[in-house]
Protein backbone atom coordinates (compact mmCIF):
# COMPACT_ATOMS: atom_id res chain seq x y z
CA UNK A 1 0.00 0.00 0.00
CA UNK A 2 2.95 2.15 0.91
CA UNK A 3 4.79 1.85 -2.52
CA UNK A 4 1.00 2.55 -4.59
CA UNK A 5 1.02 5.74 -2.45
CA UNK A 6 5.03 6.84 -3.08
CA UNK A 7 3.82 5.69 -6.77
CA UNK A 8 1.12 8.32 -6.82
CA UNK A 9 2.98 10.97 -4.81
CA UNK A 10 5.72 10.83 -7.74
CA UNK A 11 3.31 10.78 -10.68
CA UNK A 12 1.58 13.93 -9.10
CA UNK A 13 5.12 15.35 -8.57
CA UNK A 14 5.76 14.62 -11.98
CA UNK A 15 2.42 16.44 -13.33
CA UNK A 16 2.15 19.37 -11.12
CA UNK A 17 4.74 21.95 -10.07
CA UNK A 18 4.34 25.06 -7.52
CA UNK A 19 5.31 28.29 -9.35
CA UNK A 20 6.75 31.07 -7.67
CA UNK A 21 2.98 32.19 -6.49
CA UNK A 22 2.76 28.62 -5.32
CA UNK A 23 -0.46 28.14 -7.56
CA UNK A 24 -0.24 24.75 -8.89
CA UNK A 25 0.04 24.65 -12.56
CA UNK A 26 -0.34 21.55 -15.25
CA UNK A 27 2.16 21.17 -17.86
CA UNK A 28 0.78 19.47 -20.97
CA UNK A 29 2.22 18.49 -24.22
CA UNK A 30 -0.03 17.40 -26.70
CA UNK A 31 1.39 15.80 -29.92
CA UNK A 32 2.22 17.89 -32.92
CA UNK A 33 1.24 17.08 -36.40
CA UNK A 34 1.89 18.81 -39.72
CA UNK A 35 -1.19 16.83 -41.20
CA UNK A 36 -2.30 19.30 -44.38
CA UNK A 37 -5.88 19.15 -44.90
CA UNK A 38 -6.16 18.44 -48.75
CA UNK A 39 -7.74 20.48 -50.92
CA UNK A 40 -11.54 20.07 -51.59
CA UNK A 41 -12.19 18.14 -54.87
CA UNK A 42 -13.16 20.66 -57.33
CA UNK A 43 -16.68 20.62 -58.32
CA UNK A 44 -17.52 18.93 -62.30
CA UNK A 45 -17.82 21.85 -64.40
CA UNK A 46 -20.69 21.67 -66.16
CA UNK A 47 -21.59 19.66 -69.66
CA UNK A 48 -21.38 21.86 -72.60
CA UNK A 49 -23.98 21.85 -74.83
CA UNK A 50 -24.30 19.56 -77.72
CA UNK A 51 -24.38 21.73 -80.73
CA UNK A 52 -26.03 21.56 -83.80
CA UNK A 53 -26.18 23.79 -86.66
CA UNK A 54 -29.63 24.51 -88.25
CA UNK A 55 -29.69 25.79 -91.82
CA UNK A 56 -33.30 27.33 -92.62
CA UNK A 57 -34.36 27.73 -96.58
CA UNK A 58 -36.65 27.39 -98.89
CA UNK A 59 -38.53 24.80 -97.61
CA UNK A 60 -35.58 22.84 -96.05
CA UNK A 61 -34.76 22.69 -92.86
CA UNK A 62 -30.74 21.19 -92.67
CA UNK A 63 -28.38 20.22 -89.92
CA UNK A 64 -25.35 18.91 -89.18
CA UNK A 65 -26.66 16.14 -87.51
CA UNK A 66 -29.43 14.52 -86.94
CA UNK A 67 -28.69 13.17 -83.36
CA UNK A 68 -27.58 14.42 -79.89
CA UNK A 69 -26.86 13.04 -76.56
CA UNK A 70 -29.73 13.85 -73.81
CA UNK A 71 -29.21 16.73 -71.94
CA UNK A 72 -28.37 20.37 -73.10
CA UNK A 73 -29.01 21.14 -77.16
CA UNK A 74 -27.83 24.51 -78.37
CA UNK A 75 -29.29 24.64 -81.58
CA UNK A 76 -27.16 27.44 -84.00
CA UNK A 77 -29.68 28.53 -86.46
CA UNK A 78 -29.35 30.35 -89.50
CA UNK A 79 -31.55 31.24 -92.04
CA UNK A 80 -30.13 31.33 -95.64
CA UNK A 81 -33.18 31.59 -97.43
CA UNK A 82 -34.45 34.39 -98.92
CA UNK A 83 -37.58 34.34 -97.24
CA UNK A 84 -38.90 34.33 -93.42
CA UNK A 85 -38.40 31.31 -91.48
CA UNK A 86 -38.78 30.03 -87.70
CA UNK A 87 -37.39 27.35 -86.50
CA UNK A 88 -39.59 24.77 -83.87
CA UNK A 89 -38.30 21.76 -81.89
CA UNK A 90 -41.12 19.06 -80.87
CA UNK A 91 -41.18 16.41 -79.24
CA UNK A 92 -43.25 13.91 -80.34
CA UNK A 93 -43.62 10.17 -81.01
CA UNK A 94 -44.56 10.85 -85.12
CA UNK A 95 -42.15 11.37 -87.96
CA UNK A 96 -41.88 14.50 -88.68
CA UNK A 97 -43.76 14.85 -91.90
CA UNK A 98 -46.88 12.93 -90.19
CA UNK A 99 -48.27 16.30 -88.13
CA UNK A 100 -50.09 18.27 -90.02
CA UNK A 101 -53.48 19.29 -88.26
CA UNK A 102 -55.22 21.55 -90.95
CA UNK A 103 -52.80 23.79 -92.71
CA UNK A 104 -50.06 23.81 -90.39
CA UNK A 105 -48.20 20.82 -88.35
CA UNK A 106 -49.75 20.54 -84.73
CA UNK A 107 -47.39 22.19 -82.37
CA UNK A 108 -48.53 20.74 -79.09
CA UNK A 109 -45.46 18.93 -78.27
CA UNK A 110 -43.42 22.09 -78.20
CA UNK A 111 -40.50 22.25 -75.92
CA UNK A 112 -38.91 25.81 -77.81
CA UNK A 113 -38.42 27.95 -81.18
CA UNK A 114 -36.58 30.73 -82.61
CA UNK A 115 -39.78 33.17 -83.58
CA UNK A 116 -39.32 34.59 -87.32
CA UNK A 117 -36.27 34.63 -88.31
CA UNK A 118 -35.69 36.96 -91.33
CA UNK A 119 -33.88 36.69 -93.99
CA UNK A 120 -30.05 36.10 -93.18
CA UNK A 121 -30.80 36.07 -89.61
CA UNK A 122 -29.13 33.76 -87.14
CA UNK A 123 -30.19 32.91 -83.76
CA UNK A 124 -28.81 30.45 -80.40
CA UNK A 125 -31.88 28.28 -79.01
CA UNK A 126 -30.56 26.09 -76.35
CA UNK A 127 -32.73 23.64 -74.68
CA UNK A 128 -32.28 20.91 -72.06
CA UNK A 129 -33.76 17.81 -74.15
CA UNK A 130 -35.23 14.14 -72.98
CA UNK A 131 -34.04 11.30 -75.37
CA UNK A 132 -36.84 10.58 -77.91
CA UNK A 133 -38.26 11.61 -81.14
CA UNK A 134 -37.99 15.49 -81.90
CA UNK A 135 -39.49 17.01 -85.29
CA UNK A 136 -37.52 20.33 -86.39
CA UNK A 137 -40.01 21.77 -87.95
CA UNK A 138 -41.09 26.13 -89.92
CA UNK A 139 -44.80 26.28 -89.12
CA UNK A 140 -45.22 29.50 -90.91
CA UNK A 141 -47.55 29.34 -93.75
CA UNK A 142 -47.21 27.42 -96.39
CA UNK A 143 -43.63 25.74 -94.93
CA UNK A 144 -44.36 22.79 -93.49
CA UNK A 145 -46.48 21.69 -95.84
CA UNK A 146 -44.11 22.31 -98.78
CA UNK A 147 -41.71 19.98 -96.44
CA UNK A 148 -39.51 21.78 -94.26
CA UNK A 149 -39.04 19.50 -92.04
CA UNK A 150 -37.00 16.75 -90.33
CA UNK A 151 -36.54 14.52 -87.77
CA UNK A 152 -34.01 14.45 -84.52
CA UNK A 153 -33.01 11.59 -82.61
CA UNK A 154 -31.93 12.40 -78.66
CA UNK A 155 -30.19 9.39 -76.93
CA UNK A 156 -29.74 8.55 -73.68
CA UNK A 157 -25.82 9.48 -72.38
């Protein structure tokens, strides 16, 4: 019992000393490390858009491909006719000389368009597309009917 008590009586000797002020004080010395927090993974930038250039005439519509990867479209149209055009992307299950409801092609799978486009005008549409069936489609007047039109495939990633 004697030795467990000298035993303690060093170990508190050891751990606390009397400073001048005779306040007991307790020295501690924790480990150092020079562990460097790495750097956060940077983020994914974004996916870029698929792009696809969109030729408008008389009564064409041409592009530069007929496909695209689901997700972001940016559609780069110009019209190089010498007549107003628009330019309509729709999704739907038909090919895309099959819609005609009266004189013009029935727009109600519309997921975006241009608006009139004259003449040597160019305009961006980008749209964030579903894989399926898209018709690219001028509804003005007279257009569709006379055939511009064509069809776009989206496909899953």
């Amino acid at each position: 019992m004697l030795a467990l008590l000298l035993s303690g009586a060093t170990l508190l000797a050891v751990a606390f000393k009397l400073d001048k002020s005779t306040s007991p004080s307790v020295n501690v010395t924790a480990p150092v490390t020079n562990a460097v927090t790495p750097p956060a993974a940077a983020a994914p930038a974004p996916a870029l858009p698929h792009k696809v250039g969109v030729g408008l005439r008389e009564f064409v519509v041409d592009t530069t491909t007929n496909t695209a990867a689901a997700g972001k479209v940016a559609f780069n149209v110009h019209n190089t006719g010498n007549v107003t055009h628009e330019f309509v992307v729709l999704r739907t299950a038909k090919p895309a000389g099959s819609l005609l409801k009266g004189a013009r092609a029935d727009e109600s799978g519309n997921v975006g368009e241009t608006g009139d486009l004259k003449a040597g005008a160019s305009k961006k549409l980008t749209l964030n597309l579903k894989p399926g069936h898209y018709a690219l489609i001028c509804n003005l007047p007279g257009h569709y009917n006379s055939g511009q039109h064509t069809d776009f495939t989206v496909k899953q990633q």
